[in-house]
Protein backbone atom coordinates (compact mmCIF):
# COMPACT_ATOMS: atom_id res chain seq x y z
CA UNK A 1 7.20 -50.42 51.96
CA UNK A 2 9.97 -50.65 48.93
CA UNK A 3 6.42 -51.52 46.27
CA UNK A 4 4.57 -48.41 48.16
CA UNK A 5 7.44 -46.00 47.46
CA UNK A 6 7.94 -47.44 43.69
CA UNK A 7 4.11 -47.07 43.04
CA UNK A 8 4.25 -43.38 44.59
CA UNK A 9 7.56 -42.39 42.28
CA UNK A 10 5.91 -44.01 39.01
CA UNK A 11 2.70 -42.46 39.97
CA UNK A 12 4.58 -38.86 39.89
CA UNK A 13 6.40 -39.82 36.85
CA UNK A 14 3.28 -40.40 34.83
CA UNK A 15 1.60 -36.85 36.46
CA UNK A 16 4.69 -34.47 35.11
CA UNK A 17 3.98 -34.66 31.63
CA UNK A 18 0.61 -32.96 32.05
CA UNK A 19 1.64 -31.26 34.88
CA UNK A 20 4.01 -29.67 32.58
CA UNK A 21 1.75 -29.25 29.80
CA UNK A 22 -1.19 -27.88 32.17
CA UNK A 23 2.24 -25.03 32.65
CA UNK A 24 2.73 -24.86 29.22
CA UNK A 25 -1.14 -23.95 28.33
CA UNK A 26 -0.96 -21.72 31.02
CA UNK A 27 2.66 -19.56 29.86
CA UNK A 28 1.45 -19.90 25.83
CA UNK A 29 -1.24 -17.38 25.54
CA UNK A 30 0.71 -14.62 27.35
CA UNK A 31 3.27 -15.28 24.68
CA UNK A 32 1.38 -14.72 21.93
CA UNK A 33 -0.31 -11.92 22.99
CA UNK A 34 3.16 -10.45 22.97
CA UNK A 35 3.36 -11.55 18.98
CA UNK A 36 0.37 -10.24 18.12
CA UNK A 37 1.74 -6.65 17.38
CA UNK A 38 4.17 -8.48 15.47
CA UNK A 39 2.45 -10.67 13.63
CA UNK A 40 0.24 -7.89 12.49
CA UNK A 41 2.73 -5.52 11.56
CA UNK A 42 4.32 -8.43 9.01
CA UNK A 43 0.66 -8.55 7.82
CA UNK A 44 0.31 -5.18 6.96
CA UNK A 45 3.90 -4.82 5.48
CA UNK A 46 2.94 -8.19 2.98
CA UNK A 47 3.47 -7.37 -0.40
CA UNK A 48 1.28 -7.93 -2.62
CA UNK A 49 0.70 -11.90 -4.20
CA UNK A 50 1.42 -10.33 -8.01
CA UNK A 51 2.82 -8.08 -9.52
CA UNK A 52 2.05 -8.00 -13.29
CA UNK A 53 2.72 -4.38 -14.92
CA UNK A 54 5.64 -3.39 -16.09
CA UNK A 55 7.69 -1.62 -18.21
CA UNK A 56 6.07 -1.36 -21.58
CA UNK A 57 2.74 -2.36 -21.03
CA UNK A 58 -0.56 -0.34 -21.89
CA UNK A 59 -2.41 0.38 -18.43
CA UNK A 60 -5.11 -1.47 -17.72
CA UNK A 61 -8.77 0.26 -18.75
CA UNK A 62 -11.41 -2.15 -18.85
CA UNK A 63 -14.33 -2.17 -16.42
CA UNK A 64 -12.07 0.48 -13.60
CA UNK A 65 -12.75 3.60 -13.36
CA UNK A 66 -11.43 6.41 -10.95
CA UNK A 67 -12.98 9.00 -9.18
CA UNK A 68 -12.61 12.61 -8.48
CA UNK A 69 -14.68 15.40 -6.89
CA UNK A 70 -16.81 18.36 -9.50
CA UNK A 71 -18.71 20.56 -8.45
CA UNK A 72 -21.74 18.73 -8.72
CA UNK A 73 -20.19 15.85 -6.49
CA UNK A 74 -18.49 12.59 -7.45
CA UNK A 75 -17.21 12.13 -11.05
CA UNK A 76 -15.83 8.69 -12.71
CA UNK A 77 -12.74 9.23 -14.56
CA UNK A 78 -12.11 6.98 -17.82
CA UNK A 79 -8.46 6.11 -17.46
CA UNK A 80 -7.99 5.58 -21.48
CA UNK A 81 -8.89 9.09 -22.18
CA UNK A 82 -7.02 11.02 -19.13
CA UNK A 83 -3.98 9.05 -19.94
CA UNK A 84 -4.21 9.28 -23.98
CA UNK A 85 -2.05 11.91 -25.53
CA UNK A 86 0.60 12.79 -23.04
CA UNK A 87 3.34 12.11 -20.57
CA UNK A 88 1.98 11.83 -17.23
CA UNK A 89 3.95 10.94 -14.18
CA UNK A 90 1.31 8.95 -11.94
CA UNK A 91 2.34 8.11 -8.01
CA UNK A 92 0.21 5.38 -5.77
CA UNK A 93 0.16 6.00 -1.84
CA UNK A 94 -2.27 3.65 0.34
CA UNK A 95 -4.34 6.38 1.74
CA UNK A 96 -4.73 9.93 2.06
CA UNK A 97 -3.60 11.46 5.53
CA UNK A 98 -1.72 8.39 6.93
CA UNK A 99 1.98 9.71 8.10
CA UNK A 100 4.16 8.04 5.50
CA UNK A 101 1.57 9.52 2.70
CA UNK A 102 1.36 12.63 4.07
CA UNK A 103 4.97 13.98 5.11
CA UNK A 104 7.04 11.77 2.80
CA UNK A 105 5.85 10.55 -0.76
CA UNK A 106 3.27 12.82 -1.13
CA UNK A 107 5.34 16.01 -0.89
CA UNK A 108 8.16 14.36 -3.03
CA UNK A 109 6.29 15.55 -6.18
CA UNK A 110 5.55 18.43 -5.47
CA UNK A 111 6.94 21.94 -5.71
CA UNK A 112 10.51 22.14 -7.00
CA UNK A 113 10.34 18.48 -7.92
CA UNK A 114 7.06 18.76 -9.71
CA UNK A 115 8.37 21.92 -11.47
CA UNK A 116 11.82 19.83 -12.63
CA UNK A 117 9.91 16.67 -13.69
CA UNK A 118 7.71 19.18 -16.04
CA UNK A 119 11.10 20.64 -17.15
CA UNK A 120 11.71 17.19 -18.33
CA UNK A 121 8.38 17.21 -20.08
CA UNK A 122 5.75 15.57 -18.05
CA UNK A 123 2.20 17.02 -18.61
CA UNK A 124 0.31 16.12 -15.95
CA UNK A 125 1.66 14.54 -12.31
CA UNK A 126 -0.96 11.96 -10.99
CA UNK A 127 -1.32 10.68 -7.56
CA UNK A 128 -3.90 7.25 -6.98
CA UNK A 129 -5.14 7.01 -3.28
CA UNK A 130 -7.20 3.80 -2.38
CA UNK A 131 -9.83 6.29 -0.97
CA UNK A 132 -13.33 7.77 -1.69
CA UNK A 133 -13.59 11.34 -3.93
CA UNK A 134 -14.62 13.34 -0.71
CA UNK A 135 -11.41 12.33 1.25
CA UNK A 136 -9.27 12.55 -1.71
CA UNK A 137 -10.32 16.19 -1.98
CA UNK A 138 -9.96 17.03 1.51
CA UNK A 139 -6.18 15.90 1.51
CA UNK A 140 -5.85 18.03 -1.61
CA UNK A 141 -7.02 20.85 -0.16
CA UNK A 142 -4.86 20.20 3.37
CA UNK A 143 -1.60 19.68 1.51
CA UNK A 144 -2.16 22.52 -0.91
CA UNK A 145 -0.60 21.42 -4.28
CA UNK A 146 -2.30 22.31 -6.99
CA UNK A 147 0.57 20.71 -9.16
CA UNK A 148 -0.90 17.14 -8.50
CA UNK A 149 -4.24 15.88 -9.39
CA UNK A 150 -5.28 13.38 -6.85
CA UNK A 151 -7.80 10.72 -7.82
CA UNK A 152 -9.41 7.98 -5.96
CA UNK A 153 -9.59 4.15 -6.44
CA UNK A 154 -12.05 3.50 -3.74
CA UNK A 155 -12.55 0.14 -3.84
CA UNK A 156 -9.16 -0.53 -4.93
CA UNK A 157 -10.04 -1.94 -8.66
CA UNK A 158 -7.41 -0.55 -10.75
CA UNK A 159 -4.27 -1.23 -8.58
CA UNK A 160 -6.00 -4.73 -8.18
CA UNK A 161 -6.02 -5.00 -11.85
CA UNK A 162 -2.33 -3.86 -12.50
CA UNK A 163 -1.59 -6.67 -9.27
CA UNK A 164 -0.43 -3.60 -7.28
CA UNK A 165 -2.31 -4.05 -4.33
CA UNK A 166 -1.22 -4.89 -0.52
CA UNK A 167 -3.59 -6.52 2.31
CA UNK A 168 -2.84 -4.06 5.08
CA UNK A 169 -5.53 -6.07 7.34
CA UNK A 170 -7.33 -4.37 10.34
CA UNK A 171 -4.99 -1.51 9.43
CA UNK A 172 -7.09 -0.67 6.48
CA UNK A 173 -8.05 -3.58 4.43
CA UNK A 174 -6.88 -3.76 0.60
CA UNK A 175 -4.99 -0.49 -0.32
CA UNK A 176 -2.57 -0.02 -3.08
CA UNK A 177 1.46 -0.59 -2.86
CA UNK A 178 3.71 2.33 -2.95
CA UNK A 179 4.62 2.69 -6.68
CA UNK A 180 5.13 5.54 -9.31
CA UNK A 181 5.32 5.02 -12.96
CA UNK A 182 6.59 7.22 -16.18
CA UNK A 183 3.09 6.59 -18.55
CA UNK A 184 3.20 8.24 -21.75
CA UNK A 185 0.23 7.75 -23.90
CA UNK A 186 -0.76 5.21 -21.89
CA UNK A 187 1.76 3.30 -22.18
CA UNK A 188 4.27 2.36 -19.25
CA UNK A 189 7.27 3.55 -19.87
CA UNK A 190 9.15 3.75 -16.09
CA UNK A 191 7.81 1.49 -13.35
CA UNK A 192 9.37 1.75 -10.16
CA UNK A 193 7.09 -0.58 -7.64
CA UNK A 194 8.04 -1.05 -3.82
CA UNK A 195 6.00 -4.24 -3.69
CA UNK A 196 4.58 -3.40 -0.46
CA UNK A 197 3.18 -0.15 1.96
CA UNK A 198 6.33 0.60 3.21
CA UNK A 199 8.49 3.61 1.78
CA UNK A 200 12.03 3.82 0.46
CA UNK A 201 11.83 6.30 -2.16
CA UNK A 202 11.90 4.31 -4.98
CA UNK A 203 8.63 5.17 -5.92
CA UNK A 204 9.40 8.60 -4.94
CA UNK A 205 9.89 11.85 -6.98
CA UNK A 206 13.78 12.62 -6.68
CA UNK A 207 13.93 9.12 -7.88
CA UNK A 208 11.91 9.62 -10.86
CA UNK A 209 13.81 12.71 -11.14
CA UNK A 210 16.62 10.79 -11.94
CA UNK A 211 15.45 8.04 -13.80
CA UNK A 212 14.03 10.63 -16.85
């Protein structure tokens, strides 16, 4: 009777191990299915892997182009010409009509901040969006500043090629990092780079206000 009742409590000993990790299987995919949200916001707020312009480089021109919409459609934009010959404050958001874009950094260089940063001599205020010509234009027309020329980098080339760019995932694939730069002739002069999507406002106009 004693052996019986020793095989029976070694017999459960051996069984609780899986028993527990048949429990364990069972709890772990509820839990991360509660990370998931997480895990894909850190994704999307990843900076990018480099960063390589900075102050006093020349921006990169060769084989980018940007794009804006003429009247007879789609038009590439050579970036050594439109930046040769002047002071240009230029602005990066990751895409037209998202909330941050839209109510926050957008607007920050516009009216009375646009007309102070020309005060200070800037010719031309610049924004990049990692978006086709046709939505660029649309978000133009919505937020109603003619003071800022908007330009797209569709496939996100140039911010690539300055190492600007931020993996925002199902959220929207490659898009550009929130950034504004000071270029004059083409040359960097400012470079204020958030190193990521996320906003707070130091690539924003009051800052750039400030920093001229």
């Amino acid at each position: 009777m004693a052996f019986v009742s020793a095989v029976a409590f070694f017999t459960a000993a051996r069984r609780a191990p899986a028993l527990c990790a048949r429990s364990s299987a069972f709890v772990a995919p509820a839990a991360r299915r509660s990370t998931l949200p997480r895990r894909a916001f850190a994704a999307a707020a990843a900076p990018p892997t480099t960063m390589t312009i900075k102050e006093g480089d020349t921006l990169p021109v060769d084989g980018v182009k940007l794009m804006t919409l003429g009247a007879d459609g789609p038009s590439p934009v050579d970036i050594a010409p439109y930046f040769k010959g002047k002071k240009t404050v230029v602005f990066a958001i990751p895409g037209c009509f998202t909330s941050t874009c839209q109510k926050s950094h957008f607007p920050s260089f516009a009216g009375d901040n646009a007309a102070a940063l020309k005060a200070k001599g800037v010719d031309e205020i610049v924004c990049v969006a990692v978006n086709d010509p046709f939505v660029c234009d649309a978000f133009a027309k919505v937020m109603n500043t003619p003071e800022i020329t908007l330009l797209g980098d569709g496939n996100a080339a140039w911010v690539k090629s300055m190492g600007l760019e931020a993996d925002l995932g199902a959220f929207g694939g490659i898009r550009s990092s929130r950034w504004s730069m000071y270029v004059d002739d083409g040359v960097v002069k400012k470079a204020f780079l958030e190193g990521g999507p996320g906003y707070t406002n130091i690539s924003g106009g009051a800052h750039m206000i400030e920093n001229l």
